[in-house]
Protein backbone atom coordinates (compact mmCIF):
# COMPACT_ATOMS: atom_id res chain seq x y z
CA UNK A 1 -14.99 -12.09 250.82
CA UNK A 2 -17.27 -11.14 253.73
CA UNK A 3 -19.05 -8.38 251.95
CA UNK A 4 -19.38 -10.35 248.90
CA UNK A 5 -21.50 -12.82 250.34
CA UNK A 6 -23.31 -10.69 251.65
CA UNK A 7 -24.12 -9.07 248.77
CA UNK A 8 -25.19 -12.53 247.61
CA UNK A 9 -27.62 -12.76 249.98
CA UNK A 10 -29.25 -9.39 248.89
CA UNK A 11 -29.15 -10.35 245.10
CA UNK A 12 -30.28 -14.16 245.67
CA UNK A 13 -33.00 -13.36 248.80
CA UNK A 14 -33.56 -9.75 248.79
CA UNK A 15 -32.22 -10.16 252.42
CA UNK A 16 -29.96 -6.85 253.41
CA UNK A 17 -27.25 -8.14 256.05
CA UNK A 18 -24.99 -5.18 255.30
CA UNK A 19 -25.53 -4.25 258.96
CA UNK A 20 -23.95 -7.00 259.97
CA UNK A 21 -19.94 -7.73 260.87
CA UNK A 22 -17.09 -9.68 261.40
CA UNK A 23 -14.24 -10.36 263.56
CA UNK A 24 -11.34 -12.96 262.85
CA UNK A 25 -10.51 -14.58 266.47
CA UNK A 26 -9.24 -18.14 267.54
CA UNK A 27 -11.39 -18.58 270.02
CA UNK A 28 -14.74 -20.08 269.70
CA UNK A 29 -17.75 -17.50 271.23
CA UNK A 30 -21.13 -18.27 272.36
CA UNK A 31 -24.11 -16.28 270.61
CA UNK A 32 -23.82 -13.43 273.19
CA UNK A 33 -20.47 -13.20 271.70
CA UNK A 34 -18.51 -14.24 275.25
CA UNK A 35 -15.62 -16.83 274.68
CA UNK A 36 -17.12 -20.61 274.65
CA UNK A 37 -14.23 -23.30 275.80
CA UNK A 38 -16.02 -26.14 274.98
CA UNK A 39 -14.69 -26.43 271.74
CA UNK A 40 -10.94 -26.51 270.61
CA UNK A 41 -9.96 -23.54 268.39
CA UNK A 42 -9.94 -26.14 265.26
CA UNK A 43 -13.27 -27.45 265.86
CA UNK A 44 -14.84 -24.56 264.77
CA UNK A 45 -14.67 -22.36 261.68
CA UNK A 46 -17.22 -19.87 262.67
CA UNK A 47 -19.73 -18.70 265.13
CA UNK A 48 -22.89 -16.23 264.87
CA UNK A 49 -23.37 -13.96 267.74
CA UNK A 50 -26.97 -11.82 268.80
CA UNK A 51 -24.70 -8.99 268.98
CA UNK A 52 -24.77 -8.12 265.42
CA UNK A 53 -21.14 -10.16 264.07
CA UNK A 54 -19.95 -12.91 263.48
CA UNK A 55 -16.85 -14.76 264.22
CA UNK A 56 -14.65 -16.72 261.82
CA UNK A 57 -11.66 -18.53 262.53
CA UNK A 58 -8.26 -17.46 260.81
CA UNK A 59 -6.88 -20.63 260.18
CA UNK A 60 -9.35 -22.50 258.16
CA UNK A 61 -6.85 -24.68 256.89
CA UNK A 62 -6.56 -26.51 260.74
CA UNK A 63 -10.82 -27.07 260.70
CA UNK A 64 -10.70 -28.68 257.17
CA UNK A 65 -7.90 -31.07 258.28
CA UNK A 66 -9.52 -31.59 261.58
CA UNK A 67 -12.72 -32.94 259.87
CA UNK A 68 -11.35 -34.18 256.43
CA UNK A 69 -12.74 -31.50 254.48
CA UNK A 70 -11.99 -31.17 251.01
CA UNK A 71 -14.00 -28.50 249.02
CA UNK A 72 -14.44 -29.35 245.57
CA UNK A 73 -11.54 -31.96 245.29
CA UNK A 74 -9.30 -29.84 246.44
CA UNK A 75 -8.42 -27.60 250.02
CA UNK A 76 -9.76 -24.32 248.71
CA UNK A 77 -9.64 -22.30 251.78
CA UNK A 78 -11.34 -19.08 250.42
CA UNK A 79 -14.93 -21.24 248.95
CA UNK A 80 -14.71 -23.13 252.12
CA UNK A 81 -14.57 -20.15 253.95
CA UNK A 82 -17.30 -18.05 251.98
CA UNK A 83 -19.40 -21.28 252.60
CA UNK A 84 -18.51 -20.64 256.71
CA UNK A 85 -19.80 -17.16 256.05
CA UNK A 86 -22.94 -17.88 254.33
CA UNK A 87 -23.54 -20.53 257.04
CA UNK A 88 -23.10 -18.02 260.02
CA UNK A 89 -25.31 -15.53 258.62
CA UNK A 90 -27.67 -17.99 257.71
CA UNK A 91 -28.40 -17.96 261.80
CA UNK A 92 -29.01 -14.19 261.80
CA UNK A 93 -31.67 -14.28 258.77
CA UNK A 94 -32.94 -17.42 261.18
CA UNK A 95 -32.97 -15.69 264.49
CA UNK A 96 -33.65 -12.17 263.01
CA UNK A 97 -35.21 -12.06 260.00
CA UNK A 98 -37.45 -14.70 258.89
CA UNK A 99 -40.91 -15.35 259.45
CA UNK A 100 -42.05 -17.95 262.26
């Protein structure tokens, strides 16, 4: 799933993230990648780091019944969760790559 969005990011932007990772944790992480406890571990689905990965949650299920989400009319986990990738790496092609 991971690598195929990023592959959708090369095809659709011409942006190459393939440098970039993933790790599948509970806990929520600040940007420098050191736990953040401000948040409980259903609050979030995901979280970017400036250490080259990002961090997504492995029960996705628990965030999209903690905020009502419903993907499509129904509780797809694996679109809502390619969505939560796209999303994350969206803030290394913001904080990276793109142009002031």
């Amino acid at each position: 799933m991971f690598d195929e969005v990023v592959s959708q990011y090369k095809t659709a932007f011409g942006i190459d993230l393939s440098y970039m990772k993933f790790k599948v944790s509970n806990q929520p992480v600040c940007n420098n990648g050191e736990p953040c406890y401000e948040y409980d571990e259903d609050e979030c689905a995901g979280d970017w780091t400036s250490l080259g990965w990002i961090r997504l949650n492995p029960d996705m299920k628990s965030v999209m019944d903690r905020y009502g989400i419903t993907w499509h009319g129904s509780d797809d986990i694996e679109e809502f969760t390619k969505f939560i990738i796209a999303h994350e790496l969206a803030h290394e092609v913001w904080n990276n790559i793109a142009d002031d």
